[in-house]
Protein backbone atom coordinates (compact mmCIF):
# COMPACT_ATOMS: atom_id res chain seq x y z
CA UNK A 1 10.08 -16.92 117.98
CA UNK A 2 9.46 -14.59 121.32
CA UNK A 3 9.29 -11.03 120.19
CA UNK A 4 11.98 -8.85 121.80
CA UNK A 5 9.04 -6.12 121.55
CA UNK A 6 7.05 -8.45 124.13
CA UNK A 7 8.43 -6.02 126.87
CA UNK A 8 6.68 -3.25 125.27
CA UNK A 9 3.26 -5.77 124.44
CA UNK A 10 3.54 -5.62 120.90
CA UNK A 11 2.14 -8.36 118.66
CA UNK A 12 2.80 -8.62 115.08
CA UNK A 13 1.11 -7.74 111.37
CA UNK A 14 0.43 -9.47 108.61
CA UNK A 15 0.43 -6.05 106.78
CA UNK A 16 0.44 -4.57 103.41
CA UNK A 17 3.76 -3.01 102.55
CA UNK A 18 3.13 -0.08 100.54
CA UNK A 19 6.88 1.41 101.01
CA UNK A 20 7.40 3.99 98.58
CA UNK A 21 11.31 4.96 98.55
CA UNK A 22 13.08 8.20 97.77
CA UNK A 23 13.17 8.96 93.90
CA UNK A 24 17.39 9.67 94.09
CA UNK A 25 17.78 6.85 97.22
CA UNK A 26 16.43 4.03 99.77
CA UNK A 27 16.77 4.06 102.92
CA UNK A 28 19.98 3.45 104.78
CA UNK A 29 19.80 0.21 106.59
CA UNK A 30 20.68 0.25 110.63
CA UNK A 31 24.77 0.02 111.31
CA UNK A 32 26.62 -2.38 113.51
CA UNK A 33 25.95 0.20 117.00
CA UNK A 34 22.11 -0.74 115.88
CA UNK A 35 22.50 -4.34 117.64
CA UNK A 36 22.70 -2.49 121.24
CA UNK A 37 19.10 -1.84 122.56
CA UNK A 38 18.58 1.90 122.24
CA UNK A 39 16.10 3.41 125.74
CA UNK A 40 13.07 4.56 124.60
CA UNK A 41 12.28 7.89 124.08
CA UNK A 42 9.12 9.81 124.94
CA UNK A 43 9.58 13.09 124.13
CA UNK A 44 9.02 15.55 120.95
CA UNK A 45 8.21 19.05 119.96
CA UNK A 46 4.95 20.41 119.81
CA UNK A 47 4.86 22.52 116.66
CA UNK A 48 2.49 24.64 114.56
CA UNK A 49 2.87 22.57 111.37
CA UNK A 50 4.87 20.18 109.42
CA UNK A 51 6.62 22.05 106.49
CA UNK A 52 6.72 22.01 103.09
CA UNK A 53 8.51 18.09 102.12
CA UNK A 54 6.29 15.45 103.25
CA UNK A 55 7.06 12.85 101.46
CA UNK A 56 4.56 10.39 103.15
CA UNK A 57 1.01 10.80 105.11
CA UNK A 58 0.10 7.37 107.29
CA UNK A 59 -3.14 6.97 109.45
CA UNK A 60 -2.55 4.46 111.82
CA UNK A 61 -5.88 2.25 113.43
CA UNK A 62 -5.70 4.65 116.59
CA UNK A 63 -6.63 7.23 114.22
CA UNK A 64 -3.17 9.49 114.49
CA UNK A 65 -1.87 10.79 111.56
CA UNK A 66 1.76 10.42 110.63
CA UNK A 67 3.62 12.80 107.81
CA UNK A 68 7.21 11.53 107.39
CA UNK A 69 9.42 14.76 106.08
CA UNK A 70 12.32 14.62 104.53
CA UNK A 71 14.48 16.30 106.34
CA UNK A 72 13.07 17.54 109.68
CA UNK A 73 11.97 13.66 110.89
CA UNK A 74 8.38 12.37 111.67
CA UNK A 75 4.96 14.02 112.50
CA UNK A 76 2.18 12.45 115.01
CA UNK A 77 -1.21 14.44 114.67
CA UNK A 78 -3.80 13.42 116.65
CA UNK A 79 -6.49 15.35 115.58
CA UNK A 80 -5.66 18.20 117.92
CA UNK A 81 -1.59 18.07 119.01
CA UNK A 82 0.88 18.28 116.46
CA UNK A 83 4.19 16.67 117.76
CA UNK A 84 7.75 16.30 116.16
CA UNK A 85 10.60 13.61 116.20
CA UNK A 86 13.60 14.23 115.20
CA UNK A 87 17.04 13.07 115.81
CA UNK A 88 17.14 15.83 118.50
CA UNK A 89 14.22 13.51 120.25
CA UNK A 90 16.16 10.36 120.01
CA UNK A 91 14.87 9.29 116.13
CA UNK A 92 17.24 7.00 114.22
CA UNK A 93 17.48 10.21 111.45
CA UNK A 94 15.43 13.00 110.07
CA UNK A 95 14.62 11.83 106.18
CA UNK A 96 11.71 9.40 106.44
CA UNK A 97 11.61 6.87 103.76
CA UNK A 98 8.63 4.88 105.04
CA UNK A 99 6.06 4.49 107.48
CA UNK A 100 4.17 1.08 108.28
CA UNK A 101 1.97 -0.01 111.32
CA UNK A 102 1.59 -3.92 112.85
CA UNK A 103 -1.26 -5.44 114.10
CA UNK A 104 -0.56 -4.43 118.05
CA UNK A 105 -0.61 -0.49 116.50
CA UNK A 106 2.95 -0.32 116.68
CA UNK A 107 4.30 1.82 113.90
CA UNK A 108 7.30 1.95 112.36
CA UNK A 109 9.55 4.71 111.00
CA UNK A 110 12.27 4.16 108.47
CA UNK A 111 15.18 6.57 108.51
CA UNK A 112 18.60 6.40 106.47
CA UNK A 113 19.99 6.13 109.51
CA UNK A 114 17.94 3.02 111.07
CA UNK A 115 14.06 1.83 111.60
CA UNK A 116 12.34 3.20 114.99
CA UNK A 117 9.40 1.69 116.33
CA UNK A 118 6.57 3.67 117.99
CA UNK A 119 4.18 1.84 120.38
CA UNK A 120 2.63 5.11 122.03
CA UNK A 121 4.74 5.63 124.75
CA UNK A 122 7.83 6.16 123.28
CA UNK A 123 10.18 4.79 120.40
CA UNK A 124 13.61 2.92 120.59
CA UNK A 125 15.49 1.71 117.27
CA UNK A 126 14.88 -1.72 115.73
CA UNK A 127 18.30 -4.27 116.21
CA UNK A 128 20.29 -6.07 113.63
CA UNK A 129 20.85 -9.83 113.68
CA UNK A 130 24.93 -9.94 112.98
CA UNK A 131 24.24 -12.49 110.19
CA UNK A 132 21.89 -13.66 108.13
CA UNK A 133 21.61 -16.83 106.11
CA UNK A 134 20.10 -17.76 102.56
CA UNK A 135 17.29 -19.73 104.60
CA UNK A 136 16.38 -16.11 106.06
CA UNK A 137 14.04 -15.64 102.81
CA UNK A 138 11.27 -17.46 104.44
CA UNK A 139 7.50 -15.32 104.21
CA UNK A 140 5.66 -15.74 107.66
CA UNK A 141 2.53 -13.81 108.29
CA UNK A 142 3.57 -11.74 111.00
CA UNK A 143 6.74 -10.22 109.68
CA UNK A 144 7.11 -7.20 108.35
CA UNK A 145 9.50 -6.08 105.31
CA UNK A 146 11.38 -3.06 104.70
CA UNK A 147 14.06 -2.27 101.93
CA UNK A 148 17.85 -1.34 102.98
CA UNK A 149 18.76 1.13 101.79
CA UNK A 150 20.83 2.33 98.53
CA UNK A 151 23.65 0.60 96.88
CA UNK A 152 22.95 -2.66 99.43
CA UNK A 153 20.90 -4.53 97.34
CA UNK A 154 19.04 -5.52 99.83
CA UNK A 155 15.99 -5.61 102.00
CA UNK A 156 15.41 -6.51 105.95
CA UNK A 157 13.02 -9.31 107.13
CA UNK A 158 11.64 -8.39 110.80
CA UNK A 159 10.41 -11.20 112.96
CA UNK A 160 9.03 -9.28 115.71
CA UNK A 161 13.18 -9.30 117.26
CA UNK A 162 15.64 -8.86 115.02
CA UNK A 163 16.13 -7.37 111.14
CA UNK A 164 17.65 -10.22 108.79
CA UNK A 165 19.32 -8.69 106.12
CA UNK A 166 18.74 -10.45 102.93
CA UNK A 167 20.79 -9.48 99.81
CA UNK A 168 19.04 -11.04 96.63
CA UNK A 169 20.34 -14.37 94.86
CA UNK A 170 22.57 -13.01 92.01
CA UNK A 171 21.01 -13.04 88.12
CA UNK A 172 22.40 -12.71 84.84
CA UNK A 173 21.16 -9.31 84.46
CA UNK A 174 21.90 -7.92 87.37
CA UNK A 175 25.86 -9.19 87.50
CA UNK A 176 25.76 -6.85 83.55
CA UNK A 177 24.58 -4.12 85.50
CA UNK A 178 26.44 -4.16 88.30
CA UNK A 179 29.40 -1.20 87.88
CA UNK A 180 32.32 -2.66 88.68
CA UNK A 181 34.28 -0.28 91.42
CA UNK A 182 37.80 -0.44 90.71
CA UNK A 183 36.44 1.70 87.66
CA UNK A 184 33.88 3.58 89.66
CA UNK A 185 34.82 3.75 92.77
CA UNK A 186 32.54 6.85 93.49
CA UNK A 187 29.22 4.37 92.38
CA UNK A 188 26.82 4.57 95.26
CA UNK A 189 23.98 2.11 93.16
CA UNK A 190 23.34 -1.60 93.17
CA UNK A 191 20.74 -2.55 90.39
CA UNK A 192 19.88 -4.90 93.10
CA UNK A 193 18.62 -1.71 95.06
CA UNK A 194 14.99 -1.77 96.20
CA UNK A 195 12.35 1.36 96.14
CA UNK A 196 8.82 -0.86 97.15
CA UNK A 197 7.94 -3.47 98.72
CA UNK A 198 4.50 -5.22 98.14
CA UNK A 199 2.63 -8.15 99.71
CA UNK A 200 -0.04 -9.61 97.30
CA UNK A 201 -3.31 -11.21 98.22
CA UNK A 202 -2.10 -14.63 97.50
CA UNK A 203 0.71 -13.83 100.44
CA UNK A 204 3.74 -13.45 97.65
CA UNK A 205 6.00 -10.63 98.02
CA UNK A 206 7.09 -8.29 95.17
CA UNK A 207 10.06 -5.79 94.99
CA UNK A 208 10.46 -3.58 92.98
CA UNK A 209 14.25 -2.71 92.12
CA UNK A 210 16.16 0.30 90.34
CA UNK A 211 17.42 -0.94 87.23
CA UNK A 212 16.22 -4.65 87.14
CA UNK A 213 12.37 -4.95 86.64
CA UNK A 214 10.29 -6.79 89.60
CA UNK A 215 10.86 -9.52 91.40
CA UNK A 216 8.47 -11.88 92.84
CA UNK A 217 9.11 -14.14 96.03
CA UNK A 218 7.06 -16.76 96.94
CA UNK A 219 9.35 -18.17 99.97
CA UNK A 220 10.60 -21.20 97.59
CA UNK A 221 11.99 -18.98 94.25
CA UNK A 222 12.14 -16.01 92.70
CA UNK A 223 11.06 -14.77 89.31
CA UNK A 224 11.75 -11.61 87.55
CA UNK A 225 10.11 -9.59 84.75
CA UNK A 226 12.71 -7.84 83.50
CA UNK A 227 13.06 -4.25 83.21
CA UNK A 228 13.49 -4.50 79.56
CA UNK A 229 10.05 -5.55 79.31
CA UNK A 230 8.46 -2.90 81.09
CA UNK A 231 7.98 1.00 79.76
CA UNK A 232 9.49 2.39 82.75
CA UNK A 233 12.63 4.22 80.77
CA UNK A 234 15.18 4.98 83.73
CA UNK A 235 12.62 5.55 86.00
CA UNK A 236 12.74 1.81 87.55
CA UNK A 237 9.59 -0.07 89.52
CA UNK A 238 8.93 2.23 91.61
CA UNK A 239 5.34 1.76 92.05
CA UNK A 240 3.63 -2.25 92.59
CA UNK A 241 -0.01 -2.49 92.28
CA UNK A 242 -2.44 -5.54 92.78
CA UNK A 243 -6.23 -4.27 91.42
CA UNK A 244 -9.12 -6.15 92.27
CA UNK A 245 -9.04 -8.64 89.30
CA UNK A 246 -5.69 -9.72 90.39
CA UNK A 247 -3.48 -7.83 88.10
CA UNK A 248 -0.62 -5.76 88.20
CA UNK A 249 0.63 -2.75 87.43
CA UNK A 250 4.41 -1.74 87.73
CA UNK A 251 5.24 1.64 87.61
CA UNK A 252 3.31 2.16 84.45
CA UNK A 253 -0.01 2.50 82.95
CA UNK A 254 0.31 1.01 79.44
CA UNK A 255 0.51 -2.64 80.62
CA UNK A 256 -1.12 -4.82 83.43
CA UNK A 257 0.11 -8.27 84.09
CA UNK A 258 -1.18 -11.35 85.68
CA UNK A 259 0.52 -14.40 86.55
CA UNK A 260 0.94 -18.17 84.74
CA UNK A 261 1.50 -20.20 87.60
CA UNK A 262 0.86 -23.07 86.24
CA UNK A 263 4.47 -24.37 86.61
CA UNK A 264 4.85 -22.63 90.40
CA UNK A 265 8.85 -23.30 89.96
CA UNK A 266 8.60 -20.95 86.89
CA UNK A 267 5.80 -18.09 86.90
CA UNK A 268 5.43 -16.54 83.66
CA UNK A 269 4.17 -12.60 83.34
CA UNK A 270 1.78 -12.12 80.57
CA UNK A 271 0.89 -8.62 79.66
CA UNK A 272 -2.14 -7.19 78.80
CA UNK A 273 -3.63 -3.61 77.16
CA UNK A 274 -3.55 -1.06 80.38
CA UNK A 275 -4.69 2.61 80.35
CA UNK A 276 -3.07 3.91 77.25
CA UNK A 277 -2.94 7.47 75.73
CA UNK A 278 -6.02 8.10 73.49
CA UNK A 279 -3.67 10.18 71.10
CA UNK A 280 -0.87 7.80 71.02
CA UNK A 281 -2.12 3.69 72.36
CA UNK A 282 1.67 3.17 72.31
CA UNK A 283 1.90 5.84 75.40
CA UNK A 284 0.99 5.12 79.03
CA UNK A 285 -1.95 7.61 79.59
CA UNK A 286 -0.18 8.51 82.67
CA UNK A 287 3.76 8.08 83.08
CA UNK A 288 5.97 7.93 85.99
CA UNK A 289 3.47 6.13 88.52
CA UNK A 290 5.52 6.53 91.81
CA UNK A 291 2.60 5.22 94.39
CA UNK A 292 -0.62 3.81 93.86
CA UNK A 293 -3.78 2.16 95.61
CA UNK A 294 -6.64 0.51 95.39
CA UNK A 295 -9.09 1.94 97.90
CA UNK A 296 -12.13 -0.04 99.35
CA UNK A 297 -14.45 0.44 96.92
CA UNK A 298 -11.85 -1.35 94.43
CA UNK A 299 -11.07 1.53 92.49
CA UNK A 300 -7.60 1.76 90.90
CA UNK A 301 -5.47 5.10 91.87
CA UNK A 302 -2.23 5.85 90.28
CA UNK A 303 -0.28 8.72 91.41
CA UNK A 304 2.27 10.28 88.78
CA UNK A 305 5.78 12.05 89.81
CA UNK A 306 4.86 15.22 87.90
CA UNK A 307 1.36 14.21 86.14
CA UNK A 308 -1.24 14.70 89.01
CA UNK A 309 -2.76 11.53 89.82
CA UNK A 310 -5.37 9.27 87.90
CA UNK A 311 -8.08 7.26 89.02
CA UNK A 312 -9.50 3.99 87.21
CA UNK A 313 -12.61 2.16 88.34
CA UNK A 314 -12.73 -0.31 85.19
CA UNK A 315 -14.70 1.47 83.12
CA UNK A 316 -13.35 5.13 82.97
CA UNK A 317 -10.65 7.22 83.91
CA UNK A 318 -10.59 10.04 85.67
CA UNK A 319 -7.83 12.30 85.97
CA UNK A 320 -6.73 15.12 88.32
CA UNK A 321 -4.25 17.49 88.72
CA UNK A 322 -2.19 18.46 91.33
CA UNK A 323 -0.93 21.96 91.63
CA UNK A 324 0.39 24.14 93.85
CA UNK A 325 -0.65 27.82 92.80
CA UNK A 326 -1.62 26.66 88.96
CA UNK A 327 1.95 25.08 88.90
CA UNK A 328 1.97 20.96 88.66
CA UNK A 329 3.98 19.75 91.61
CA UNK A 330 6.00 16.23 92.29
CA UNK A 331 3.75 13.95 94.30
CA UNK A 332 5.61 11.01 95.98
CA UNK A 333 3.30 9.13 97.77
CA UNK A 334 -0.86 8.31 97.82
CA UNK A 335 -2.17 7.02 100.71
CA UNK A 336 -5.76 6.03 101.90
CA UNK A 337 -7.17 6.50 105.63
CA UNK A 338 -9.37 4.93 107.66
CA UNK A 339 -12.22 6.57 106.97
CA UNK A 340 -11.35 6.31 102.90
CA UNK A 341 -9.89 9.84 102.46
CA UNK A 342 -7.02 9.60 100.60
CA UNK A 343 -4.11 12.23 101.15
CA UNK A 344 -0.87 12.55 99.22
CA UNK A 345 2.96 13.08 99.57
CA UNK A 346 4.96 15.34 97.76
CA UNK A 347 8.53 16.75 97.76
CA UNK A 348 7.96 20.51 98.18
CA UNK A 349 3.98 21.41 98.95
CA UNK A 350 3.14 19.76 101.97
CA UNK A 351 0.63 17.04 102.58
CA UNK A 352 -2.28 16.65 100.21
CA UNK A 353 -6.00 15.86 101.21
CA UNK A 354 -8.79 14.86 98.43
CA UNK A 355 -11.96 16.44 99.27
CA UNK A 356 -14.31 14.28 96.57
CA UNK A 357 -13.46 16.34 93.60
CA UNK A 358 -9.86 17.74 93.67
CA UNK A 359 -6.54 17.54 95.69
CA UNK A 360 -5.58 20.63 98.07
CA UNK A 361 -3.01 21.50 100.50
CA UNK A 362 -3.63 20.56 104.11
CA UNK A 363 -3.44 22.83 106.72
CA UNK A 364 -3.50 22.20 110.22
C-alpha cells in the first residue's frame, strides 16, 4: 500500500512495541475530525526542563531524546536544546501514553486525544480509516501497533496511511467480565482494554489486557493465558517480556512461560519457576512489574511500580532501589538507549538515568 507519509519521505518499521500504558487508563484513540489531514506543525517552546511526571524517556536513532509527560505534552532534547509540544504547538493532547520510532526515524507520539507523528520538521496527527474489517488483523513487517485507548477494547493497526481499528474477537471470559451498562452506566472499562503491546522474535504479537490475561496473535488465531493463571492480583498484564531463551514474563516475576506450538491452531503456555522470594518461593521476588527489557548484553530488567527495579542475568539477581530523597517512588517505564544507558519513567520525580551502580534523577 503507498504510504500517505510518502509526502513527508517516511518509510516504515518493523519495530519493537514496548508501549507501556497509564496505570488508571490507555490512551484515547483519534475521533471522527482525525480522518481530515491536520498541517504540520513546526513550532515548540524552548524550556529549561521537563517537570516532575515523565512517564516515558525514548532515544530515537538520531540520537534525540524524547520524555513524554503526563500532562504538559512531549519533550525533544537534543543534547543541547530542550523543546516542548504541547497542544498549544498543535499536539493531538498533553498526556503521553507512548512513544515509538519507524525505520525512516519518524517517531510517534500517542496522546488521549490522537497519535502525532514527528519526522523532524514538524508533526501532523495520524488519520482514521472510517471502518475496519475482521481481515484488518493481518501482521506485516512494516506496521506499527498502538493500543486505543480505555474502555474500547481495542488497539490500532498502522500501515504507513491509515489506523485500522481492531476490537478483539469476543471470549468466554471476557463477555463474564464485561459490566453490563444499563446497570453501570458510569463504567468507563472494557476487560478487553489494552496497556502493552509486544512484538516477539518469532514476529507474533502479544497484548496485554486489564482484566483478561495475555493474548497472543499470530495473524491466523488468537490464544489467551488467562488472567486467572497469572499472579498479577488486580494489577492486569501490564508488563510483556521475551528474555533471551525465549521465555516470557507477564507482569510478574514468579513464573516464566514458553510456548507449545506444536498444534500452531492451539498454543499452549507452560509455566515454569521464575525469580521467587527467598523468604516465601510462593512470592514473586519483585511484584507489580510495569515495564521491562532485555538490554544487549541479554540481561533481564524488570521495573516494579513501587519496588525499584531488578535486574536478572541468569544466574543472579540484582536489585536496586529507586528513591527520591530516601523515599521509594512509582516508576512507570524502563527504557534502554542507544548507547545502552538505560533511563526510567516515573509519575512524580522526573526522568531517571542509571549510572552503572544506582538510578538518579536527571537533570538537564
Amino acid at each position: 500500500m503507498e504510504r500517505r507519509m510518502a509526502r513527508l519521505e517516511l518509510d516504515r518499521r518493523n519495530s519493537l512495541l514496548v508501549l507501556v500504558s497509564a496505570l488508571a487508563a490507555c490512551t484515547a484513540g483519534p475521533d471522527a475530525s482525525s480522518s481530515a489531514e491536520s498541517t504540520p506543525r513546526t513550532s515548540g517552546a524552548i524550556v529549561a526542563d521537563v517537570g516532575d511526571s515523565v512517564l516515558f524517556v525514548f532515544q530515537a536513532k538520531n540520537g534525540d531524546y524524547w520524555f513524554g509527560s503526563d500532562d504538559r505534552g512531549v519533550y525533544r532534547y537534543d543534547g543541547k536544546t530542550l523543546v516542548n509540544f504541547s497542544t498549544e504547538h498543535g499536539l493531538s493532547g498533553n498526556s503521553i501514553r507512548g512513544i515509538q520510532e519507524d525505520a525512516a526515524g519518524v517517531v510517534y507520539v500517542m496522546t488521549y486525544a490522537g497519535i502525532d507523528a514527528f519526522d523532524g520538521r514538524g508533526h501532523e496527527r495520524l488519520r482514521e480509516s472510517e471502518a475496519s474489517a475482521t481481515g484488518d488483523w493481518v501482521l506485516r513487517p512494516d506496521d506499527l501497533w498502538f493500543t486505543a485507548g480505555q474502555d474500547t477494547g481495542a488497539v490500532y493497526r498502522y500501515d504507513g496511511e491509515l489506523l485500522h481499528r481492531l476490537k478483539f474477537p469476543q471470549t468466554a471470559a471476557g463477555d463474564a467480565a464485561t459490566l453490563p451498562r444499563s446497570l453501570y452506566p458510569n463504567a468507563k472499562f472494557s476487560p478487553y482494554d489494552v496497556y502493552t503491546i509486544v512484538k516477539d522474535s518469532q514476529g507474533s504479537l502479544w497484548f496485554g489486557t486489564a482484566s483478561l490475561g495475555v493474548c497472543r496473535c499470530d495473524g491466523k488465531s488468537f490464544a489467551w493465558l488467562p488472567d486467572s493463571e497469572l499472579h498479577n492480583a488486580n494489577f492486569g498484564a501490564r508488563s510483556i517480556v521475551e528474555d533471551k531463551d525465549g521465555k516470557f514474563w507477564f507482569g510478574e516475576s514468579s513464573s516464566r512461560y514458553s510456548v507449545d506450538l506444536r498444534d500452531p491452531s492451539a498454543p499452549r503456555f507452560v509455566s515454569e519457576v521464575g525469580l521467587r522470594d527467598p523468604r516465601d518461593p510462593q512470592r514473586g521476588l519483585i511484584d507489580g512489574i510495569i515495564s521491562g527489557l532485555v538490554d544487549r548484553a541479554g540481561v533481564l530488567w524488570l521495573a516494579s511500580y513501587g519496588g525499584g527495579v531488578v535486574r536478572y542475568d541468569g544466574t543472579s539477581t540484582t536489585h536496586y532501589p529507586v528513591t527520591d530523597r530516601g523515599v521509594p517512588i512509582t516508576v512507570f517505564s524502563i527504557h534502554e538507549d542507544v548507547r545502552g544507558v538505560l533511563w526510567l519513567g516515573t509519575h512524580k520525580a522526573g526522568p531517571y538515568k542509571f549510572d552503572g551502580e544506582k538510578f538518579e534523577r536527571f537533570r538537564f
